[in-house]
Protein backbone atom coordinates (compact mmCIF):
# COMPACT_ATOMS: atom_id res chain seq x y z
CA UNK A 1 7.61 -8.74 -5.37
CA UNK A 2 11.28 -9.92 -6.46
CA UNK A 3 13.94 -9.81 -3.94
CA UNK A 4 16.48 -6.90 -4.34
CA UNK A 5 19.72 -7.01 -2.51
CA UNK A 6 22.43 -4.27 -1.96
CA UNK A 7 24.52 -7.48 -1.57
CA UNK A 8 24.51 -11.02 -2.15
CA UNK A 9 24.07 -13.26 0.60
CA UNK A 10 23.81 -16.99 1.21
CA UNK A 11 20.49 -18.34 2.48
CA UNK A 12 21.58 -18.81 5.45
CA UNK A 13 22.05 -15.73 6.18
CA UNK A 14 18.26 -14.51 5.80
CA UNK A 15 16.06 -14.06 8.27
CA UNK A 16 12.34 -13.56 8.34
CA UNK A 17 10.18 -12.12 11.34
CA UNK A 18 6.68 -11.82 12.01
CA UNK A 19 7.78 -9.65 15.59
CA UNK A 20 6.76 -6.26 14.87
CA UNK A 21 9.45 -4.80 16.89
CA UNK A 22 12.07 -6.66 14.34
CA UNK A 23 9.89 -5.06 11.61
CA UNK A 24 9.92 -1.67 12.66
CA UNK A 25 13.68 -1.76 13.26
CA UNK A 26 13.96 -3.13 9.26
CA UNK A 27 11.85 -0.03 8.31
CA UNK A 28 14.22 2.46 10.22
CA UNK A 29 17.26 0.76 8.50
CA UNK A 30 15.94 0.93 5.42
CA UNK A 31 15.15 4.63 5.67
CA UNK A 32 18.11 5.42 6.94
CA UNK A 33 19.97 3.28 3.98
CA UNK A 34 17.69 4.11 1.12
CA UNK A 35 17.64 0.33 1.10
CA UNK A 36 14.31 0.49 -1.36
CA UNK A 37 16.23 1.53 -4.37
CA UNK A 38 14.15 1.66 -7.24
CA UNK A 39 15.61 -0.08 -10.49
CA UNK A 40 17.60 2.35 -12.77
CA UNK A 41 15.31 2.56 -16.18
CA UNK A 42 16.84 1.40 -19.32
CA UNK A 43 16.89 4.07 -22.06
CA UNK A 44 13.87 4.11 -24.23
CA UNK A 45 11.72 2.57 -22.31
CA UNK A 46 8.14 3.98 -21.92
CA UNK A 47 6.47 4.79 -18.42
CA UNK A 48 3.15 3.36 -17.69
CA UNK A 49 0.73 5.62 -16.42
CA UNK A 50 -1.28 4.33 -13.98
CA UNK A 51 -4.49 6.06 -12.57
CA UNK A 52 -6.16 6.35 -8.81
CA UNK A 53 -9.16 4.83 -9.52
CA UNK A 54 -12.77 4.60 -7.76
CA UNK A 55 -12.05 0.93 -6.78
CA UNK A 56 -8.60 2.32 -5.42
CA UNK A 57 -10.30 4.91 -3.31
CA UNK A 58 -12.93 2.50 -1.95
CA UNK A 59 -10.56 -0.31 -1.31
CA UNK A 60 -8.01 2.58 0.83
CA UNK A 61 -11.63 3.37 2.55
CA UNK A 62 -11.84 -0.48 3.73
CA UNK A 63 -8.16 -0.31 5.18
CA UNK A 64 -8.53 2.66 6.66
CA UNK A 65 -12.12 1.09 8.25
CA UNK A 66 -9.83 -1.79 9.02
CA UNK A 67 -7.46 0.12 11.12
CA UNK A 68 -10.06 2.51 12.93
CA UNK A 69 -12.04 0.15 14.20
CA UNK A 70 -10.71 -3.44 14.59
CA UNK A 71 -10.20 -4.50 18.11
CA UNK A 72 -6.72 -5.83 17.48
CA UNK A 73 -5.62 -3.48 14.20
CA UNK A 74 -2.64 -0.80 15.20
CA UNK A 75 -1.21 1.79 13.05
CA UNK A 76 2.12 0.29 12.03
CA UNK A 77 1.32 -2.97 11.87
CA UNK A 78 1.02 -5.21 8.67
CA UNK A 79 -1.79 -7.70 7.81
CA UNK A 80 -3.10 -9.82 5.28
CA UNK A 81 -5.44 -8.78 2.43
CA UNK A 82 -8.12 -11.25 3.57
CA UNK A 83 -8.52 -9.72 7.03
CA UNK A 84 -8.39 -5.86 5.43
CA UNK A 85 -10.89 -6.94 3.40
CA UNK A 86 -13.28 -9.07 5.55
CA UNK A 87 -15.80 -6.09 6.24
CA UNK A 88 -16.04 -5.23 2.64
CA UNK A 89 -16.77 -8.71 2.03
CA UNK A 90 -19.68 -9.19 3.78
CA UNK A 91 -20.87 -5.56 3.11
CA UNK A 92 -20.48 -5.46 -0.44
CA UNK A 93 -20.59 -9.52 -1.39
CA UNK A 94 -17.41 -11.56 -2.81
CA UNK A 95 -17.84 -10.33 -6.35
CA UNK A 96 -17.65 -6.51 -5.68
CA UNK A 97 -15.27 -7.38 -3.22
CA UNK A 98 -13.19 -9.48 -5.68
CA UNK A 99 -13.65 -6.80 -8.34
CA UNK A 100 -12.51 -3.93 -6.23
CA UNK A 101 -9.68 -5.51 -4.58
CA UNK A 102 -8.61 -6.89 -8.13
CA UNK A 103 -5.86 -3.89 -8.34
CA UNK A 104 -5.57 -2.53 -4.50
CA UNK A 105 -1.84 -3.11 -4.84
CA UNK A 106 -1.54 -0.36 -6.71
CA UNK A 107 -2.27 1.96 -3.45
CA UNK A 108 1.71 1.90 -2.87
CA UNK A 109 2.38 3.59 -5.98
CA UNK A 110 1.12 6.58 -4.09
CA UNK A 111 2.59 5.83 -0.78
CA UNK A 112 -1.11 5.04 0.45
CA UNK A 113 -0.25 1.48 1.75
CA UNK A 114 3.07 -0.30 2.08
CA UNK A 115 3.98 -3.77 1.93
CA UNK A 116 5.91 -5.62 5.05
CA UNK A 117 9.53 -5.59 5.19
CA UNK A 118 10.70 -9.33 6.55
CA UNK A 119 14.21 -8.90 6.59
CA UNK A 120 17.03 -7.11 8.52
CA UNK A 121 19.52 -6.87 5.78
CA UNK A 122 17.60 -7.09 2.05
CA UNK A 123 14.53 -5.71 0.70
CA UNK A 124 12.46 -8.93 0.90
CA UNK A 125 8.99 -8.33 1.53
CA UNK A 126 6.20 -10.80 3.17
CA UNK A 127 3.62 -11.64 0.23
CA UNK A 128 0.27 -10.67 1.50
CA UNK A 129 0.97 -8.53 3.94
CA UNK A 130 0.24 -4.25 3.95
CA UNK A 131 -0.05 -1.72 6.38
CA UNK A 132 -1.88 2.34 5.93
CA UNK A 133 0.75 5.04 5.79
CA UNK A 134 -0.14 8.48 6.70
CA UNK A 135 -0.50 9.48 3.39
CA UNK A 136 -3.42 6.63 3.09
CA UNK A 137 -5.19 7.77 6.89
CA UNK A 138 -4.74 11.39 5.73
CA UNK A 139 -6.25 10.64 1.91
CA UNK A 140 -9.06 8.92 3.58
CA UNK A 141 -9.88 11.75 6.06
CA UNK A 142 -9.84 14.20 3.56
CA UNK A 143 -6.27 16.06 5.09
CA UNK A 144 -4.38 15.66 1.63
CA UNK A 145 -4.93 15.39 -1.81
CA UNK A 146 -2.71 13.54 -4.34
CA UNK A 147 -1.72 12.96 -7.93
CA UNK A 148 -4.07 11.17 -10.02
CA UNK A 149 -1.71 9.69 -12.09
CA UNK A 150 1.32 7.53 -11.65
CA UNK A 151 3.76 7.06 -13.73
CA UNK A 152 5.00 3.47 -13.46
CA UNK A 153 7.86 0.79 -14.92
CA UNK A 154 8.93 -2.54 -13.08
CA UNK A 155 6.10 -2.20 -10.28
CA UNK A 156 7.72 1.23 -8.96
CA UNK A 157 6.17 4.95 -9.31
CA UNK A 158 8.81 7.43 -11.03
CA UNK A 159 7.09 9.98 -11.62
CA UNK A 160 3.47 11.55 -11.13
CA UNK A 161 1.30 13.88 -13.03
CA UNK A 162 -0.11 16.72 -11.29
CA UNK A 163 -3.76 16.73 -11.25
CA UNK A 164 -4.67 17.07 -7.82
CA UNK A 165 -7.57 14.64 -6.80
CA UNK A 166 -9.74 14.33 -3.19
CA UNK A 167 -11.04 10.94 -2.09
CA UNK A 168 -14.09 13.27 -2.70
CA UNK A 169 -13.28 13.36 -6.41
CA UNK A 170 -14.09 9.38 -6.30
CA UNK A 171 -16.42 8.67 -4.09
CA UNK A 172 -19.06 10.57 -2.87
CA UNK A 173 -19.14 12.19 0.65
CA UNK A 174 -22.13 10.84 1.71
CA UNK A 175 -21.12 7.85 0.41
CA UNK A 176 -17.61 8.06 2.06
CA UNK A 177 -19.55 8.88 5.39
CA UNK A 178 -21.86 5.97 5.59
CA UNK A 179 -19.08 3.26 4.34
CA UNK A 180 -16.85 4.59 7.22
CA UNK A 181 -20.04 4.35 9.47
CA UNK A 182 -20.79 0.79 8.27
């Protein structure tokens, strides 16, 4: 994603962390700043819409597995796409993997997953890295439903259409049960 700055600063100014602490305190800033701003959209310009697929639903169910039951995985915490995806991996083999995963970005267009904030003082984010949100744990456990579609310009989510969906919706419950249970 493209660094966005409230204000321009030299490069010696930047910092970058991988201390979850520092992280954690950039979050809280940036809530408390609306630091993530998104991009103003220029008249006439047409929203993409953007739909929560299958794939998306079984790649959220992989995080999710990730977090549950990892040794070393804690809520709040940011890691790379490799190790989220390691299970499905050697569940599913590389090419489903690769073909599911293709898109799993997408998840933060409906606050499922959220990419790591590296900086104190700009919206810079570490390539790579994601963490769950609640909205993702609570998708995944069936607590919440959300939009299906997502209306999207310059990698942000403006608006979204109202047709309530349940992981249920995309995949299976039986299904959802044993891939949890893997």
């Amino acid at each position: 994603m493209a660094k966005e700055s409230k204000n321009n600063k030299s490069n010696k100014d930047k910092f970058s962390t991988d201390n979850i602490q520092d992280v954690v305190k950039v979050q809280e800033k940036l809530k408390e700043t609306d630091g993530y701003i998104r991009p103003h959209i220029p008249e006439g310009t047409k929203l993409t819409e953007v739909v929560f697929t299958r794939d998306l639903a079984l790649a959220l169910v992989f995080i999710y597995r990730f977090y549950k039951f990892h040794p070393q995985a804690k809520e709040g915490q940011y890691y790379p796409k490799k190790d989220l995806f390691a299970e499905m991996k050697q569940n599913l083999g590389k090419e489903m993997t690769s073909k599911i995963t293709r898109s799993f970005m997408r998840l933060k267009y409906w606050d499922c997953i959220v990419p790591m904030p590296t900086s104190p003082d700009e919206v810079i984010y570490k390539k790579g890295w994601w963490g769950i949100t609640d909205n993702g744990i609570k998708f995944v456990q069936q607590d919440i439903g959300l939009p299906k579609y997502a209306e999207v310009y310059n990698d942000f989510a403006y608006n979204h259409r109202i047709v309530p969906i349940m992981i249920t919706d995309l995949v299976p419950e039986e299904e959802l049960k044993e891939l949890i249970s893997l």
